[in-house]
N, C-alpha and C. Protein backbone atom coordinates (compact mmCIF):
# COMPACT_ATOMS: atom_id res chain seq x y z
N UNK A 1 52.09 -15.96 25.80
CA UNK A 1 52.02 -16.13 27.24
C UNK A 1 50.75 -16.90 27.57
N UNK A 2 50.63 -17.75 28.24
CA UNK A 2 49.83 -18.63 28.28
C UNK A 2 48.88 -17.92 30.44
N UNK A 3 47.81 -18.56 30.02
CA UNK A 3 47.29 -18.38 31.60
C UNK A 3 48.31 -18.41 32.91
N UNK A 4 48.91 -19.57 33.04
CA UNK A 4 49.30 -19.61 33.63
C UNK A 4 50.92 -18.99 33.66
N UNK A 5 51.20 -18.07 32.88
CA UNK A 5 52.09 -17.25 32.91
C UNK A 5 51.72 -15.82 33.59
N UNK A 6 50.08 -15.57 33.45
CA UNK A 6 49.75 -14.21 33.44
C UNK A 6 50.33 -13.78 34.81
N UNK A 7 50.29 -12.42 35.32
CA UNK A 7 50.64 -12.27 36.61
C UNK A 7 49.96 -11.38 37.35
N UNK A 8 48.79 -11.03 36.85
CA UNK A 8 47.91 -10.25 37.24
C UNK A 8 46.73 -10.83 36.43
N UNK A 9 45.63 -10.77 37.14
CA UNK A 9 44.24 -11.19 36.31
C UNK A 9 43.46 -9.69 36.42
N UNK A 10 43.32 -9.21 35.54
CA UNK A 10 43.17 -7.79 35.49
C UNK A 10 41.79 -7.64 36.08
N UNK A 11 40.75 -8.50 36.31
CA UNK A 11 39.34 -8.54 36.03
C UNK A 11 39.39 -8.68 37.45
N UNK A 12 40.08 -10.00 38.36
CA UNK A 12 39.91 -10.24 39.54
C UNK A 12 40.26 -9.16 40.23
N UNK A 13 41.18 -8.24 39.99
CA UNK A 13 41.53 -6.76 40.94
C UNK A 13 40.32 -6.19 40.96
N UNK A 14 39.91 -5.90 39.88
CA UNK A 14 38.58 -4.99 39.74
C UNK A 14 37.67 -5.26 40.37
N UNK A 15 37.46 -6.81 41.13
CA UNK A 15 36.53 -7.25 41.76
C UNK A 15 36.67 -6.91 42.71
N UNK A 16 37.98 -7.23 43.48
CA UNK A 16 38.37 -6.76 44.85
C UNK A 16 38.41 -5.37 44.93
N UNK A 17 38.70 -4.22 44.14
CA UNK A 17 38.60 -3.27 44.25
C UNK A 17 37.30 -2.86 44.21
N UNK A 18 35.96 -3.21 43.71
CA UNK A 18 34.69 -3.05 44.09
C UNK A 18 33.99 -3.60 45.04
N UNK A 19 34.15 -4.67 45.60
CA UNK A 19 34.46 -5.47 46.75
C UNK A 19 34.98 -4.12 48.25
N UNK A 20 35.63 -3.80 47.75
CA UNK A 20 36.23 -2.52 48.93
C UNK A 20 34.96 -1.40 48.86
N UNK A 21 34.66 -1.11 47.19
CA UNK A 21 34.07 -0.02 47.28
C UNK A 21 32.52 -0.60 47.92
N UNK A 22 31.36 -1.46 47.64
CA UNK A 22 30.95 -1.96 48.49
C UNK A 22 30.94 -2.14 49.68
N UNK A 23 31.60 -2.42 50.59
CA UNK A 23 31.79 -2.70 51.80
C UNK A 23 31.98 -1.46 52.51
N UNK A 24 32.92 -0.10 51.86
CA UNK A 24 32.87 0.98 52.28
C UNK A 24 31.01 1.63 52.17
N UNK A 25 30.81 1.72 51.61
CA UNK A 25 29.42 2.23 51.41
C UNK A 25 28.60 1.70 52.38
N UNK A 26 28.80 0.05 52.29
CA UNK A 26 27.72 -0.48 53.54
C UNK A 26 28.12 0.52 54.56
N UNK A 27 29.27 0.30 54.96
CA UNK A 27 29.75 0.81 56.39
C UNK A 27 28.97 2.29 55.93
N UNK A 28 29.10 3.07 55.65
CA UNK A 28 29.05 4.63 55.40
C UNK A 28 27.04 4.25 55.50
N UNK A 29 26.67 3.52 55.07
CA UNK A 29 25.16 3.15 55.39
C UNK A 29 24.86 2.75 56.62
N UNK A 30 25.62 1.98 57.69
CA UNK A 30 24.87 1.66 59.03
C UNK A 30 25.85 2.38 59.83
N UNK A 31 26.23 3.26 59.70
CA UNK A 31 27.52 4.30 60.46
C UNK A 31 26.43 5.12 61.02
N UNK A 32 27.21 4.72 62.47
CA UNK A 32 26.70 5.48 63.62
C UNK A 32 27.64 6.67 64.03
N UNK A 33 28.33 7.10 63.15
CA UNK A 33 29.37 8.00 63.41
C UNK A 33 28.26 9.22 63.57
N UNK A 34 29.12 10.22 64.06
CA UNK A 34 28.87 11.69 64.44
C UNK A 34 29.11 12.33 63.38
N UNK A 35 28.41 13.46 63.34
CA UNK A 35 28.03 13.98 61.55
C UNK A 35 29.53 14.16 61.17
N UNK A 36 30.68 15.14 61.59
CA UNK A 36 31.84 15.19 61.54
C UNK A 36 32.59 14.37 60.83
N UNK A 37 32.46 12.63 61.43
CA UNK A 37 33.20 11.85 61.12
C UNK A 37 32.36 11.32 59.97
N UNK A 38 31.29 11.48 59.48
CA UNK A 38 30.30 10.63 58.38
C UNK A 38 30.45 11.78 57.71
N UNK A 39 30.84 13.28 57.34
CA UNK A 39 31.13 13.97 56.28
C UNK A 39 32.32 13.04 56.12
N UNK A 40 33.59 13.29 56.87
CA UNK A 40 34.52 12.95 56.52
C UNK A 40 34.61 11.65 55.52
N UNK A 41 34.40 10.51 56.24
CA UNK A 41 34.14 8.98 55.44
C UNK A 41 33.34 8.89 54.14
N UNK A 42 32.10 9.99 54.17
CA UNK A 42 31.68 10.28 52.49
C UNK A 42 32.36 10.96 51.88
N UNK A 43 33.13 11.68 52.50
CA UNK A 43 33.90 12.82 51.07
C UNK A 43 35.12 11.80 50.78
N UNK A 44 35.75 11.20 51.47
CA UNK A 44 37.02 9.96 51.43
C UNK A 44 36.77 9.06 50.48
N UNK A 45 35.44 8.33 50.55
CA UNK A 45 34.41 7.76 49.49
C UNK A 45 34.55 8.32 48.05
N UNK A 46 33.50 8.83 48.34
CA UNK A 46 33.12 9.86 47.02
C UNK A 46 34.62 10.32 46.00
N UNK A 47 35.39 10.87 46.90
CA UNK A 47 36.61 11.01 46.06
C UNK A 47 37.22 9.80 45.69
N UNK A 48 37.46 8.02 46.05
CA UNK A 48 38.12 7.59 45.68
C UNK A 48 37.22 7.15 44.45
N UNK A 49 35.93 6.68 44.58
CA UNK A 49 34.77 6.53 43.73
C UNK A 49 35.11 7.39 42.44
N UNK A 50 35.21 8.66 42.47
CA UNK A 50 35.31 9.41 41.49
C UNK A 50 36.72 9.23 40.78
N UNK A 51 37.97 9.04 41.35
CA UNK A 51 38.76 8.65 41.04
C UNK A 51 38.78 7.35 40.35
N UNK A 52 38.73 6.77 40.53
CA UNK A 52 38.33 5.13 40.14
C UNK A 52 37.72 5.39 38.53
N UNK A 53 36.28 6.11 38.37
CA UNK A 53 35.41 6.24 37.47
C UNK A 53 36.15 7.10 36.17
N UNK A 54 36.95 7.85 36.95
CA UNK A 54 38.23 9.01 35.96
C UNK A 54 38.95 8.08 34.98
N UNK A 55 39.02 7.14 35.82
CA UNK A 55 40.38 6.18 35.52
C UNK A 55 39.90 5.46 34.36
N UNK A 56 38.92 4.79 34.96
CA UNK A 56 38.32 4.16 33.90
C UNK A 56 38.05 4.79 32.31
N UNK A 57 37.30 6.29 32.66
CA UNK A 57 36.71 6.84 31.58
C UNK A 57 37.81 7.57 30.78
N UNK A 58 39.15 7.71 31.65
CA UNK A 58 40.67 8.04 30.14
C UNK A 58 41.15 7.11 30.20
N UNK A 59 40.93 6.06 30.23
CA UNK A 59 42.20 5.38 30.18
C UNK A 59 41.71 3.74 29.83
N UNK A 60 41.07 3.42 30.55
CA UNK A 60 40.96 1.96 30.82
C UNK A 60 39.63 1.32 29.45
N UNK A 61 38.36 2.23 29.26
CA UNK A 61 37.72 2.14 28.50
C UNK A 61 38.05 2.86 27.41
N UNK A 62 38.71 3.83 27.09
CA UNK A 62 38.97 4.27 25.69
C UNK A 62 40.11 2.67 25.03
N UNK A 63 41.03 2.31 26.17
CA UNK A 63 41.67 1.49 25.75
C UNK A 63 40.68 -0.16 25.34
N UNK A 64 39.97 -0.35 26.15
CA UNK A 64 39.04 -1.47 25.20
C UNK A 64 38.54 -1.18 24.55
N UNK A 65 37.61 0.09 24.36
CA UNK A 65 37.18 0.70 23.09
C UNK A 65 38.07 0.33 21.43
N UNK A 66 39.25 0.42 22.04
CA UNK A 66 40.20 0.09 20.31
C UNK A 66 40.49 -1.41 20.33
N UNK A 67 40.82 -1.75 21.46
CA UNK A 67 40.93 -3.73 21.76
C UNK A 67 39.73 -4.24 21.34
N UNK A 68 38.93 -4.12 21.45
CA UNK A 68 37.65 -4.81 21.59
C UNK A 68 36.46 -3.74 21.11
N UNK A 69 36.75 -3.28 20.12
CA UNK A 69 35.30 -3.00 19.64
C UNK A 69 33.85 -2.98 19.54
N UNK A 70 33.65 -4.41 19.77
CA UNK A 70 32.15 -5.02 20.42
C UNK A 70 32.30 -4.75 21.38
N UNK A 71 32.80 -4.01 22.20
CA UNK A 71 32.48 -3.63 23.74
C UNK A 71 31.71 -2.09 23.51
N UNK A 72 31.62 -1.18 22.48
CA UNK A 72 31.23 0.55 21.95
C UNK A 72 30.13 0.33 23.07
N UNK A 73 28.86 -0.61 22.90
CA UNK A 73 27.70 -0.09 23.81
C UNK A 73 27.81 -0.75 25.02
N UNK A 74 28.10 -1.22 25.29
CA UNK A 74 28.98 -1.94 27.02
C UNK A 74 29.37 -0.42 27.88
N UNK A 75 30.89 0.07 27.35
CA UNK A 75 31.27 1.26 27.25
C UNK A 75 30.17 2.64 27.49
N UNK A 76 29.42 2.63 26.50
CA UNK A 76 28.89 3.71 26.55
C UNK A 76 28.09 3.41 27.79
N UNK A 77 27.33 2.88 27.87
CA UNK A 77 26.19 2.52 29.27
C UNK A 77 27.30 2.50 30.52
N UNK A 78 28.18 2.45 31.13
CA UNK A 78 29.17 2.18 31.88
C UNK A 78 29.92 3.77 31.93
N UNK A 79 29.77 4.47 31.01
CA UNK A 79 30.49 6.15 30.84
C UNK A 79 28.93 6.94 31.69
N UNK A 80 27.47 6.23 30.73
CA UNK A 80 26.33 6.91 31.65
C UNK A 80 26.32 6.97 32.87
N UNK A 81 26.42 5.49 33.17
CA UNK A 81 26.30 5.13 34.64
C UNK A 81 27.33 6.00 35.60
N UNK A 82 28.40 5.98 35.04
CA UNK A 82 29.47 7.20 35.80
C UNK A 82 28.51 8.46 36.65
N UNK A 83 28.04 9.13 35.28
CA UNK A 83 27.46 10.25 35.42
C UNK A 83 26.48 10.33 36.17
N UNK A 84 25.49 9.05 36.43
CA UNK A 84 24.74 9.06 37.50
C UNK A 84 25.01 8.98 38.86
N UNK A 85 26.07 8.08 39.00
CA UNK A 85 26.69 8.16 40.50
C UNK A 85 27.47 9.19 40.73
N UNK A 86 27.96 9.98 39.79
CA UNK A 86 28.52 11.50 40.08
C UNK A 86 27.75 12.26 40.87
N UNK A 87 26.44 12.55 39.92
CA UNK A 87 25.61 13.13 40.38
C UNK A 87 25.11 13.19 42.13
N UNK A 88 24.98 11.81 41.92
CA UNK A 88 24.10 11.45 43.39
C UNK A 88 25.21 11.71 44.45
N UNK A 89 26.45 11.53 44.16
CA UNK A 89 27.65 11.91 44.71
C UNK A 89 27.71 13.11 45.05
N UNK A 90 27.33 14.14 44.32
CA UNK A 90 27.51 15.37 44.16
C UNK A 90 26.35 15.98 45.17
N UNK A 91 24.81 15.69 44.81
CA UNK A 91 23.67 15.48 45.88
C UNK A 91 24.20 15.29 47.01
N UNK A 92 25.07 14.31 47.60
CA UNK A 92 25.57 14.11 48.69
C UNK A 92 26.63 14.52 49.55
N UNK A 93 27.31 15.06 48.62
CA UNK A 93 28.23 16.49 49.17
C UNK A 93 27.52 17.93 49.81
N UNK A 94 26.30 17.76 48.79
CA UNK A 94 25.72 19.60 49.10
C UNK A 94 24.40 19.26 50.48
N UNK A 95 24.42 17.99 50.55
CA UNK A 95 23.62 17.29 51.89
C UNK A 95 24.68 17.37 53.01
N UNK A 96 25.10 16.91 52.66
CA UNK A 96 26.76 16.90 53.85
C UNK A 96 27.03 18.76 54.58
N UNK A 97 26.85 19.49 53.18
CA UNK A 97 27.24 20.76 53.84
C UNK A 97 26.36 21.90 54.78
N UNK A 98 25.17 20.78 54.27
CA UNK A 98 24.11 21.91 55.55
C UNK A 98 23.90 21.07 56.63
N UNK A 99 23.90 22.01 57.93
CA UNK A 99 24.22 21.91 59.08
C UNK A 99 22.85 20.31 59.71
N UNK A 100 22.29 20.48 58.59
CA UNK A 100 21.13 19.25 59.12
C UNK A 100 21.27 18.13 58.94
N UNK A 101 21.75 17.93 57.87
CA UNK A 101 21.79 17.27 56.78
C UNK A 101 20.82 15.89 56.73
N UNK A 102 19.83 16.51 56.64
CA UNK A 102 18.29 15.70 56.32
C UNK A 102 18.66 14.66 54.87
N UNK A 103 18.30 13.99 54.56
CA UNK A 103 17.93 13.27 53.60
C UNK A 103 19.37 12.74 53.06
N UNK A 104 20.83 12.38 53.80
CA UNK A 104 21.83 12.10 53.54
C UNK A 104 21.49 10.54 53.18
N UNK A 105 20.98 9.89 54.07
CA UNK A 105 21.07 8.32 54.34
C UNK A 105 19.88 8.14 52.97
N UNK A 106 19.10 8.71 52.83
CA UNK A 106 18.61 8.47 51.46
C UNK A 106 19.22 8.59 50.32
N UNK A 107 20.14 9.67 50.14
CA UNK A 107 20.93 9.61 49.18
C UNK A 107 21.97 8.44 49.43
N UNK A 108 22.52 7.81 50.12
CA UNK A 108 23.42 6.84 50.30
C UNK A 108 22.51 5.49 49.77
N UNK A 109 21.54 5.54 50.17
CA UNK A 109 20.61 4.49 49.61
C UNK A 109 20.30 4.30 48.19
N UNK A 110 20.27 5.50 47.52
CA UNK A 110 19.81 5.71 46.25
C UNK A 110 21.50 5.31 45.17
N UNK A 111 22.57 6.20 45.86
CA UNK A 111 23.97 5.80 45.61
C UNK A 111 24.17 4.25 45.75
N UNK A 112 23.55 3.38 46.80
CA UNK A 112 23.77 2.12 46.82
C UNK A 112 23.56 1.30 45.36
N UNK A 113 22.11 1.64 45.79
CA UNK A 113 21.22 1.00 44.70
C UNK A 113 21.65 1.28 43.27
N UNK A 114 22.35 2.33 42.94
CA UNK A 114 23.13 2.68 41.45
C UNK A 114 24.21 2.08 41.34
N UNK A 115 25.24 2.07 42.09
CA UNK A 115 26.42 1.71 42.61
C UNK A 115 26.47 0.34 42.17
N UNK A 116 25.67 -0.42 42.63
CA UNK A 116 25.65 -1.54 42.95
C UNK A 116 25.33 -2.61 41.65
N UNK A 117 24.39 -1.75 40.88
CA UNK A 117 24.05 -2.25 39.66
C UNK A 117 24.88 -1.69 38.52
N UNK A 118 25.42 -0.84 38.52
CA UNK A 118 26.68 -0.73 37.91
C UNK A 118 27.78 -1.62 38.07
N UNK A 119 28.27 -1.73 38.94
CA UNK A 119 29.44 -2.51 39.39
C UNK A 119 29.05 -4.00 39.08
N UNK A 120 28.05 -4.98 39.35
CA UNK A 120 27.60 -6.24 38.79
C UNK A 120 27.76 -6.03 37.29
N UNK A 121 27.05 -5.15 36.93
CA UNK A 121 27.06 -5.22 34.83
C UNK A 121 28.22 -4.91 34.64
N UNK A 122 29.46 -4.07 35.11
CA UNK A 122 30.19 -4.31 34.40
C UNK A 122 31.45 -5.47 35.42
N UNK A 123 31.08 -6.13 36.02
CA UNK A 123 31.95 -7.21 36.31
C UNK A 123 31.50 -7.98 35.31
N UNK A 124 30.13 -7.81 35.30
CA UNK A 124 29.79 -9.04 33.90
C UNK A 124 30.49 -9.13 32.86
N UNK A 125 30.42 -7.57 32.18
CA UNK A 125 30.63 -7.62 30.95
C UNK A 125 32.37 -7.02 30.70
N UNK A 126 32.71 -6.90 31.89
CA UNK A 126 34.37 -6.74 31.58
C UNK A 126 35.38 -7.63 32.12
N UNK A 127 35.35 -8.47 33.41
CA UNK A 127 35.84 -9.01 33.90
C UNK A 127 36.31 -10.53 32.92
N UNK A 128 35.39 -11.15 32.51
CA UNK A 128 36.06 -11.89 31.54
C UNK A 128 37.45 -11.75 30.50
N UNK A 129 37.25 -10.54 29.96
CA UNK A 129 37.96 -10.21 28.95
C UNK A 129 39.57 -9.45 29.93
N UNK A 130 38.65 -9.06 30.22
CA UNK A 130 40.20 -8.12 31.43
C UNK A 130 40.79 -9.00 32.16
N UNK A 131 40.62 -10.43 32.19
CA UNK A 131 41.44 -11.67 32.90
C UNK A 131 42.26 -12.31 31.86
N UNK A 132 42.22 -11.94 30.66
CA UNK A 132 42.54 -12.55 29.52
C UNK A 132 43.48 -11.56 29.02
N UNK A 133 43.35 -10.31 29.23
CA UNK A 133 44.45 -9.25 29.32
C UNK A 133 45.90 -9.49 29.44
N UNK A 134 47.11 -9.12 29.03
CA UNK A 134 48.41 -9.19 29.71
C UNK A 134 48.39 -7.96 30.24
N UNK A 135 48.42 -7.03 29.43
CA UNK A 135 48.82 -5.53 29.99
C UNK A 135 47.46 -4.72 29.94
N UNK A 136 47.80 -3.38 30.63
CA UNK A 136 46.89 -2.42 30.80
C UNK A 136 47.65 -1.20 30.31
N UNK A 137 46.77 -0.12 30.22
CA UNK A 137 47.41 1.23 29.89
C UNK A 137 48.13 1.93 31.05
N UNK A 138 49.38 2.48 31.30
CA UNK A 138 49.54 2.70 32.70
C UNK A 138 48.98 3.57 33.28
N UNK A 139 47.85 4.21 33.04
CA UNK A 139 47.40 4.92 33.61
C UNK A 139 46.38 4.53 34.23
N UNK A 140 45.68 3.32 33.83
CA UNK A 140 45.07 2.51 34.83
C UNK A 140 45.26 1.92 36.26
């Protein structure tokens, strides 16, 4: 199957799909919403975020892991990085649940700033190869 047969560029979704996740976050960063509606829009977040990162970590990277071998420390740094935006994710749930919730927009800041540099390194280092892809695992 040649390029111009492919019918999906596996790499360009991933862009647009971080592209979304970006743009949600900005918004969730200059949101003037009422605490109510800014729990809501972070936990909406946070869960698709986490979902996304699931996906990746059964399915999508165990599967380049056996395709592509020279990807093991790509992979591994990209499984860490998970765990850090979990975290801060997680920080930002138990901010969300007290009635003050002091130091939210810092954690969204700190989530940015992780987020953000995650998502560039691995557009870097996956998006090439995942355009060159035919298929995916379906659980991706």
């Amino acid at each position: 199957m040649t390029d111009e047969q492919r019918i999906v560029a596996w790499g360009d979704e991933l862009i647009k799909l971080h592209d979304g996740f970006r743009r949600d976050l900005a918004d969730l960063r200059s949101s003037r919403a009422g605490a109510a509606d800014l729990r809501t829009h972070c936990l909406t977040f946070c869960d698709a975020l986490h979902a996304h990162h699931e996906g990746e970590d059964n399915a999508l990277f165990p599967h380049l892991g056996i395709e592509h071998p020279e990807l093991a420390e790509t992979l591994t740094r990209l499984r860490s990085e998970h765990r850090v935006v979990a975290r801060l994710m997680e920080r930002i749930r138990e901010l969300l649940d007290h009635s003050s919730r002091a130091g939210v927009g810092e954690e969204l800041d700190r989530l940015a700033t992780e987020l953000e540099a995650h998502l560039d390194y691995e557009e870097e280092q996956l998006v090439p190869i995942l355009n060159k892809m035919i298929t995916l695992p379906e659980e991706v």
